[in-house]
C-alpha atoms as a PDB file:
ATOM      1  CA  UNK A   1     -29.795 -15.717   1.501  1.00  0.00           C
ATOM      2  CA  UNK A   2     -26.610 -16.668   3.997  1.00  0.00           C
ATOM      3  CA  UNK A   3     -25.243 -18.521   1.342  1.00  0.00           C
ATOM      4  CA  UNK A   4     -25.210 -16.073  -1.007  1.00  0.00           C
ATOM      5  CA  UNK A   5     -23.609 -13.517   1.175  1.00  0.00           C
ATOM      6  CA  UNK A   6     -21.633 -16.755   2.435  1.00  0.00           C
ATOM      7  CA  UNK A   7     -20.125 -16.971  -0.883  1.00  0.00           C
ATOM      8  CA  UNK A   8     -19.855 -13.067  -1.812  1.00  0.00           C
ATOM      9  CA  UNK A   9     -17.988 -12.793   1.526  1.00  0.00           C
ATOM     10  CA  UNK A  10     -15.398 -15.657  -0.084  1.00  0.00           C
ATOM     11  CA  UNK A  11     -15.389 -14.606  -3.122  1.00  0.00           C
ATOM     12  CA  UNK A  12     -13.852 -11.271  -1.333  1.00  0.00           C
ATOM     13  CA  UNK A  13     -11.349 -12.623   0.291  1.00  0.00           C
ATOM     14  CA  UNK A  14      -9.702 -14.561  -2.968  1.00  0.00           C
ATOM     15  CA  UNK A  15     -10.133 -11.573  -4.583  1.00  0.00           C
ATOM     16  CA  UNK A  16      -7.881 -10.100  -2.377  1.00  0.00           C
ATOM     17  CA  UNK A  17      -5.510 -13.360  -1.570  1.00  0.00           C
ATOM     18  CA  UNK A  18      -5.061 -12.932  -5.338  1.00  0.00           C
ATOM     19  CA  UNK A  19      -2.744  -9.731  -4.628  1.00  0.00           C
ATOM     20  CA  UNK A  20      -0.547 -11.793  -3.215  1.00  0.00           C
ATOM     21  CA  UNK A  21       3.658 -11.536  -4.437  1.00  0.00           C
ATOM     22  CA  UNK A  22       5.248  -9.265  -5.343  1.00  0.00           C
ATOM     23  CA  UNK A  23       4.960  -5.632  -6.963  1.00  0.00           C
ATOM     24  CA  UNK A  24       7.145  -3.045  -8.149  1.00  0.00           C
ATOM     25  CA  UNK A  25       6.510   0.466  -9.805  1.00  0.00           C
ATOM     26  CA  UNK A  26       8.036   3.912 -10.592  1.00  0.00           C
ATOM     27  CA  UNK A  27       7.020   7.391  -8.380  1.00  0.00           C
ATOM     28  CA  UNK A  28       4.562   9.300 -10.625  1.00  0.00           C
ATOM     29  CA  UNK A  29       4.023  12.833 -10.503  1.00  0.00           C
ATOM     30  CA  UNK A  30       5.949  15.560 -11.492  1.00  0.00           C
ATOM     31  CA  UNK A  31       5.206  18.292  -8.755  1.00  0.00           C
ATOM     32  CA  UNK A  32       8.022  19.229  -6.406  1.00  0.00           C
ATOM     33  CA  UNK A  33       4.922  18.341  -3.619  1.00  0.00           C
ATOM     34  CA  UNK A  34       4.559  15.070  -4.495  1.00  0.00           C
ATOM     35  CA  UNK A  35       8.108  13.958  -4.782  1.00  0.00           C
ATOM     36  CA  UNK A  36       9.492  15.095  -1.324  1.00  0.00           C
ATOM     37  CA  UNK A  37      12.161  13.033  -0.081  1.00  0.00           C
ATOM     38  CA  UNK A  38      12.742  10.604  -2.998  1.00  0.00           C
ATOM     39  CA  UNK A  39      14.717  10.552  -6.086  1.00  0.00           C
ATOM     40  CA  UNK A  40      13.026  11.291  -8.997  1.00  0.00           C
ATOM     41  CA  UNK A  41      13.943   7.778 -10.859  1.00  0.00           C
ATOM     42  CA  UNK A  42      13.250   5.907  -7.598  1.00  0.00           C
ATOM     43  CA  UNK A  43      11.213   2.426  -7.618  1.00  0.00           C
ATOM     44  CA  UNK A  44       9.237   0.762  -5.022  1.00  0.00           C
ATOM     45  CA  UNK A  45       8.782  -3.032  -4.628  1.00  0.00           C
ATOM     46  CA  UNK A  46       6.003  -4.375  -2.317  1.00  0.00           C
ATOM     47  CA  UNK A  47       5.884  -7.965  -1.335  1.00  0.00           C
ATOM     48  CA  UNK A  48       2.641  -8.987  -0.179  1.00  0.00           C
ATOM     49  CA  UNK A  49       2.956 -12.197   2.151  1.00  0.00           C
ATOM     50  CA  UNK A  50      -0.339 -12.230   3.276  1.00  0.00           C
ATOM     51  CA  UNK A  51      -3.839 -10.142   2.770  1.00  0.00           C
ATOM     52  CA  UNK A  52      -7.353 -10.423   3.315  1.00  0.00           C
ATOM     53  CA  UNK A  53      -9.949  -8.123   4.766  1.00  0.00           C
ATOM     54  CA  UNK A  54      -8.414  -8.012   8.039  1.00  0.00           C
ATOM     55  CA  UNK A  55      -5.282  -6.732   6.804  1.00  0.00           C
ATOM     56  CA  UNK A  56      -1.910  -6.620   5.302  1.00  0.00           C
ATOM     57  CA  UNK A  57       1.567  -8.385   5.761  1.00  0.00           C
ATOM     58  CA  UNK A  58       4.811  -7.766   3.732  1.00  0.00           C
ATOM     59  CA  UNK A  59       7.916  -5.981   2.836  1.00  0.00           C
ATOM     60  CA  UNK A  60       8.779  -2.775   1.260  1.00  0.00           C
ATOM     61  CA  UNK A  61      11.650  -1.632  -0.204  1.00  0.00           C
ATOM     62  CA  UNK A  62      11.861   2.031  -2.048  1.00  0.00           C
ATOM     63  CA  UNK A  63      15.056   2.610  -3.429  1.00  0.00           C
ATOM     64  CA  UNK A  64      17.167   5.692  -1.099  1.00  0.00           C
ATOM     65  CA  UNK A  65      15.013   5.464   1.564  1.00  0.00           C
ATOM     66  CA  UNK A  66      13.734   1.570   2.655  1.00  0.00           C
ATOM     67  CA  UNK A  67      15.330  -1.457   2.412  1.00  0.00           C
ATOM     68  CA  UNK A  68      13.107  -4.815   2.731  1.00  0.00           C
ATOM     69  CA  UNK A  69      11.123  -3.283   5.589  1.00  0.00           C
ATOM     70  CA  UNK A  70       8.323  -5.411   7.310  1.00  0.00           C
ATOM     71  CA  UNK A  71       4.836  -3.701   6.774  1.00  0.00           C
ATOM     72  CA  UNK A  72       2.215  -4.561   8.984  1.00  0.00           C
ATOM     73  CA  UNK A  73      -1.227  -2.781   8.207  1.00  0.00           C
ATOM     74  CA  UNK A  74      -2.359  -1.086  11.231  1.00  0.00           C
ATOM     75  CA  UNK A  75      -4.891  -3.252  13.388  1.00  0.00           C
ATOM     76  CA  UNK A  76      -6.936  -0.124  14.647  1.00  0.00           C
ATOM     77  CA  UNK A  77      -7.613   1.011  11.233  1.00  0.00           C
ATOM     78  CA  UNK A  78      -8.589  -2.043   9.951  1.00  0.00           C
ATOM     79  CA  UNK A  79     -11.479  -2.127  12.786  1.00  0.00           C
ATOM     80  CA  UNK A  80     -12.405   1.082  12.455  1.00  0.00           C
ATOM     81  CA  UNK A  81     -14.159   3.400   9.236  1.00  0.00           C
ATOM     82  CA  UNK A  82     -10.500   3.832   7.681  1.00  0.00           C
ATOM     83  CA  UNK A  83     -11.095   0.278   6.496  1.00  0.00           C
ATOM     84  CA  UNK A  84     -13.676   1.639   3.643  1.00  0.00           C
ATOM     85  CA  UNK A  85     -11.666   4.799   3.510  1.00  0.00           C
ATOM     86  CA  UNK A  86     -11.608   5.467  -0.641  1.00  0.00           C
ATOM     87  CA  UNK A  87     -10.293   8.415  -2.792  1.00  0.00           C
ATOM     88  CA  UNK A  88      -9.929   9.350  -6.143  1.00  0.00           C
ATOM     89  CA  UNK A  89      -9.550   6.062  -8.413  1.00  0.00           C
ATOM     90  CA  UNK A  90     -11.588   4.331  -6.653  1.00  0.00           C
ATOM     91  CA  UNK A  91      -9.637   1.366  -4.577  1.00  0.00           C
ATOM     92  CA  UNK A  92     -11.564  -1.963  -3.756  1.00  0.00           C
ATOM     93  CA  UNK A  93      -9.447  -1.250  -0.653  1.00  0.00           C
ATOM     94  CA  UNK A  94      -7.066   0.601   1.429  1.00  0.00           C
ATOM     95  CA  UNK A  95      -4.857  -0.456   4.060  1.00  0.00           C
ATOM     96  CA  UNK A  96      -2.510   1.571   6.270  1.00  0.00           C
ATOM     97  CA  UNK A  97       0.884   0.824   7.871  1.00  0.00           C
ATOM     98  CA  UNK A  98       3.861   2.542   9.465  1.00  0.00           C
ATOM     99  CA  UNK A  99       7.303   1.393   7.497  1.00  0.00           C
ATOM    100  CA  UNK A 100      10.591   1.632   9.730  1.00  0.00           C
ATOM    101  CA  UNK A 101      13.092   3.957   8.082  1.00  0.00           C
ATOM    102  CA  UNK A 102      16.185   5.451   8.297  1.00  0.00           C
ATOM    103  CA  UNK A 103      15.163   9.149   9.481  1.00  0.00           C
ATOM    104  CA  UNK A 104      12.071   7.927  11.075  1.00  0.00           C
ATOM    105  CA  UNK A 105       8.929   6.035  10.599  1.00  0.00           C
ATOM    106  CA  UNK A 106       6.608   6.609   7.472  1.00  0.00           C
ATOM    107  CA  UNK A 107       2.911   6.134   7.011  1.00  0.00           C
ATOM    108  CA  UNK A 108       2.290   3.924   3.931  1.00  0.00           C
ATOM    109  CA  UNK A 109      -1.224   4.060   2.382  1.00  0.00           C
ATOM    110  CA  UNK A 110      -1.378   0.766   0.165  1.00  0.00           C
ATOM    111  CA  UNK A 111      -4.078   1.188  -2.175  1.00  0.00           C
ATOM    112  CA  UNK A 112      -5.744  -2.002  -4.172  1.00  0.00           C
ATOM    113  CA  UNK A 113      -7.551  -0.994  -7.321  1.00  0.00           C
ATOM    114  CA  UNK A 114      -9.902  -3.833  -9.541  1.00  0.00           C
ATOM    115  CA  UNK A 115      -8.022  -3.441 -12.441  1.00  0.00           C
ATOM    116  CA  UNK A 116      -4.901  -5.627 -10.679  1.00  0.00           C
ATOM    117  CA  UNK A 117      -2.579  -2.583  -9.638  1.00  0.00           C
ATOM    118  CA  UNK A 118      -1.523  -1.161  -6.477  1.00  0.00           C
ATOM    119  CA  UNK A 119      -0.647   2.715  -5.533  1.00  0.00           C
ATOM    120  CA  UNK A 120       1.234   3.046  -2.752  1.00  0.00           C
ATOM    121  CA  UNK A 121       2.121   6.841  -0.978  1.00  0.00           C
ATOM    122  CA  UNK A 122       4.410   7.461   1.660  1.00  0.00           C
ATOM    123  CA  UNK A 123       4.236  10.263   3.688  1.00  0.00           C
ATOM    124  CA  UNK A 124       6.756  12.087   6.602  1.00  0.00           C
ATOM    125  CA  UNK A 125       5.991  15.228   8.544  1.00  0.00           C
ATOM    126  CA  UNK A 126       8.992  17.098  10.731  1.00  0.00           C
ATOM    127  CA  UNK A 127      12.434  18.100   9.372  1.00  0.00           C
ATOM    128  CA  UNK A 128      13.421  15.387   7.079  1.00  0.00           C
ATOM    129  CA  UNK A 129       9.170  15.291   4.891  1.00  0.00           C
ATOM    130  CA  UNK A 130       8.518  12.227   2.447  1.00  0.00           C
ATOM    131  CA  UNK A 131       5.716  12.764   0.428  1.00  0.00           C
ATOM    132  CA  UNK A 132       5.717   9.922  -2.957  1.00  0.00           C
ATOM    133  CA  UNK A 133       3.661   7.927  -4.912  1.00  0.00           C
ATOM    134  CA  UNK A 134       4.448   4.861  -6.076  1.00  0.00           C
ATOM    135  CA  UNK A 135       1.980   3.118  -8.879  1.00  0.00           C
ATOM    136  CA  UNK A 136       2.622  -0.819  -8.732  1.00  0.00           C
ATOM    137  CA  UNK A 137       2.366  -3.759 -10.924  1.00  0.00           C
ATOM    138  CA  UNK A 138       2.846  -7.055 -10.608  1.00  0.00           C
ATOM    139  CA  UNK A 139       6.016  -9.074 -11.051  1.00  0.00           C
ATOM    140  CA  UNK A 140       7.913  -6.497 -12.461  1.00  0.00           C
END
């Protein structure tokens, strides 16, 4: 029985290790609410230098607004019931992160979905809001 799990708990993490390079997608959505703070034509690209279940290590640039920007999933999350947080879709897995930018800091929810692509939303309260999403695939 501990070898099973054993080897359900590996086959995890390559599962994940897998996601691994680099990703690059389009904002979807049409509604004014879900494209605050971005161009309408404007592309993210997420470079994943490291993940497992413990967390998330890259760079993200969104085109207007962040420029090759070290992500670092947030440490607390990961240890606490956020890690399993899911939503609509879905995702194996969700990881969250602050990305440095220009008129202040935004909260990145990286989502990982089975079927090998990645949503991520950015989001800004105050006086200059970013709400986008951002739907990922890889090496494009």
């Amino acid at each position: 029985m501990r070898l099973a799990t054993f080897l359900l708990v590996l086959a995890a993490c390559s599962d994940l290790r897998s996601y691994e390079g680099e990703w690059t997608g389009s904002r979807v959505g049409d509604a004014p609410a879900l494209r605050l703070g971005v161009a309408p034509d404007a592309t993210a690209t997420l470079a994943i230098d490291g993940i497992d279940t413990h967390g998330l290590r890259g760079r993200l640039t969104v085109s207007g607004l962040v420029t090759d920007a070290i992500l670092t999933s947030l440490e607390g999350a990961e240890a606490d019931a956020l890690a399993t947080m899911t939503f609509s879709g879905s995702p194996m897995r969700v990881y969250l992160a602050f990305v440095p930018a220009a008129a202040g800091d935004l909260l990145a929810v990286i989502a990982l979905y089975d079927s090998r692509r990645i949503e991520v939303r950015l989001l800004r309260g105050g006086a200059e809001p970013v709400y986008a999403i951002f739907a990922l695939k890889e090496g494009t």
